[in-house]
Protein backbone atom coordinates (compact mmCIF):
# COMPACT_ATOMS: atom_id res chain seq x y z
CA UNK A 1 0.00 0.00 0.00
CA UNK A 2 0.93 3.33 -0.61
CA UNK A 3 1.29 6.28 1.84
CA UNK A 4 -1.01 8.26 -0.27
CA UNK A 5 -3.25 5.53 -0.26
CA UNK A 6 -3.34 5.01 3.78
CA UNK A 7 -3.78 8.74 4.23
CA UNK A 8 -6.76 8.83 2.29
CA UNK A 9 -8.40 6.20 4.25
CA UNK A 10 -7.49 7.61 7.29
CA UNK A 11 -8.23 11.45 6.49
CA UNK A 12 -4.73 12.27 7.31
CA UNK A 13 -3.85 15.88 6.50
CA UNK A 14 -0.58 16.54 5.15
CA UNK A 15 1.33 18.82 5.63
CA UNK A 16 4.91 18.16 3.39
CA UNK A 17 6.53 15.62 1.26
CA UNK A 18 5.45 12.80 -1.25
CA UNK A 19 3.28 10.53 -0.43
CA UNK A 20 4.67 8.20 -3.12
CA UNK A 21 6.48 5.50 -0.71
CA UNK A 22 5.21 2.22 0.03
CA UNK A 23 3.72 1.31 3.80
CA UNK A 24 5.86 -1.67 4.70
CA UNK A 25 4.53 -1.31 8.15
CA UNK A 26 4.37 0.91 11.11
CA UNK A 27 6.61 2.23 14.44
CA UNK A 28 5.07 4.40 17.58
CA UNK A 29 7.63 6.01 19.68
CA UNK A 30 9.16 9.52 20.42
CA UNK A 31 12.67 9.04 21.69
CA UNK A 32 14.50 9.70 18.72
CA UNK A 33 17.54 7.17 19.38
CA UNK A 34 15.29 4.74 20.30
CA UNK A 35 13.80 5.02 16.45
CA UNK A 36 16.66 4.94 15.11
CA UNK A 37 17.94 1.79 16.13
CA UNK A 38 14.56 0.27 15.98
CA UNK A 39 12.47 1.67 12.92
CA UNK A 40 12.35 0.24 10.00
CA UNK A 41 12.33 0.98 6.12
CA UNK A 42 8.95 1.72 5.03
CA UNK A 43 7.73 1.97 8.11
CA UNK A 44 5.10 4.76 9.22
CA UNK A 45 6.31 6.69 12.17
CA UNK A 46 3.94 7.80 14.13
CA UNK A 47 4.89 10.46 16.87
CA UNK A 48 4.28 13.17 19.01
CA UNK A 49 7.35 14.95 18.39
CA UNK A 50 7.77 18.03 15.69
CA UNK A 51 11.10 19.06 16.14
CA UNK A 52 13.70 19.22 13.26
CA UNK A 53 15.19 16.42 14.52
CA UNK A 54 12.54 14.48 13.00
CA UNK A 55 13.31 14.71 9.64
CA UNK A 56 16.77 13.38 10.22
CA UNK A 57 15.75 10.26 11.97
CA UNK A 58 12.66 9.90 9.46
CA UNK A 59 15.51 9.86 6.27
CA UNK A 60 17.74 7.79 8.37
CA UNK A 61 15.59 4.88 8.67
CA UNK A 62 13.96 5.46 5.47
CA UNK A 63 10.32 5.71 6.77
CA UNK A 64 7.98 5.79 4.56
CA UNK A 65 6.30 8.71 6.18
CA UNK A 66 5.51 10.51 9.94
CA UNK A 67 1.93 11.07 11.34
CA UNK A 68 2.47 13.43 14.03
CA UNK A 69 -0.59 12.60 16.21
CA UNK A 70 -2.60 14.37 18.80
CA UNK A 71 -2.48 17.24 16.78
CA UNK A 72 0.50 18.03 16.37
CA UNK A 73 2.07 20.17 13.45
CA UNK A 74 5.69 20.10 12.66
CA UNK A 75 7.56 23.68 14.60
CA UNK A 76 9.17 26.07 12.22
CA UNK A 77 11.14 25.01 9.37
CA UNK A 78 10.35 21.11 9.71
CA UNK A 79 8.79 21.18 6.76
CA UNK A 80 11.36 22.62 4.46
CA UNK A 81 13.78 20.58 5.71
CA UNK A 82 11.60 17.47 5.50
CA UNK A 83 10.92 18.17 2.02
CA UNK A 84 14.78 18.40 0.87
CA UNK A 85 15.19 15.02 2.62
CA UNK A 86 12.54 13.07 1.10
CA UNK A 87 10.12 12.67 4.52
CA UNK A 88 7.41 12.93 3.93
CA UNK A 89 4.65 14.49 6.90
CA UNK A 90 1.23 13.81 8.40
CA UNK A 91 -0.69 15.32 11.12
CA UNK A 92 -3.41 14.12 12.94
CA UNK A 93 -5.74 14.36 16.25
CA UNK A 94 -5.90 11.28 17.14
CA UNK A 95 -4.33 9.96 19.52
CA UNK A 96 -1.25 7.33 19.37
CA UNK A 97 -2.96 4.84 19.65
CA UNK A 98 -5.87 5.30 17.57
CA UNK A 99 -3.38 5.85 14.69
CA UNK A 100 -1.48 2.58 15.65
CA UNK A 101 -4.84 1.00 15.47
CA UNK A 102 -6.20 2.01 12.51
CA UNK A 103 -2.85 1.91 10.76
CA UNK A 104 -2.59 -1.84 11.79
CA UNK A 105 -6.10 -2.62 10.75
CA UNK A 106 -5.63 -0.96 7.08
CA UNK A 107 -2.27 -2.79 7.00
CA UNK A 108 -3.92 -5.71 7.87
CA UNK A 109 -6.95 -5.76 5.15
């Protein structure tokens, strides 16, 4: 499945990047060396975090894309770095868990 794909089933706004990867799977967790050792290519990444930091350890790993949940929206400048790396962003209000959820179930179909 495609990211573009699982963001239209999920309503997923986005806010920067293609959507063009494919969903290989899916990672929660916010501590940013923890992701890195542990995330996996293709993986969606959903987090709280916004920092710029994310769009390193996104590329890194080779994610196929971050849902920042609860609401979240990337802090200045995310974006335009994201975008020159390749990451591609989400943002939604739900909360971690709901996105791991639903994420898992559209994975799963």
């Amino acid at each position: 499945m495609k990211v573009k794909d699982l963001a239209a089933r999920l309503g997923l706004t986005h806010v920067c990047g293609s959507s063009e990867n494919e969903v290989c799977g899916a990672y929660a967790g916010d501590l940013l060396s923890w992701v890195m050792s542990h995330a996996e290519s293709g993986d969606v990444w959903i987090t709280i975090m916004s920092n710029i930091n994310v769009a390193a350890v996104a590329s890194l790993t080779e994610c196929a894309c971050v849902i920042m949940a609860e609401g979240v929206v990337p802090d200045d400048g995310v974006a335009s770095v994201a975008e020159e790396k390749g990451v591609c962003i989400y943002s939604d209000k739900r909360s971690v868990y709901e996105l791991c959820r639903d994420v898992s179930r559209c994975l799963e179909e």
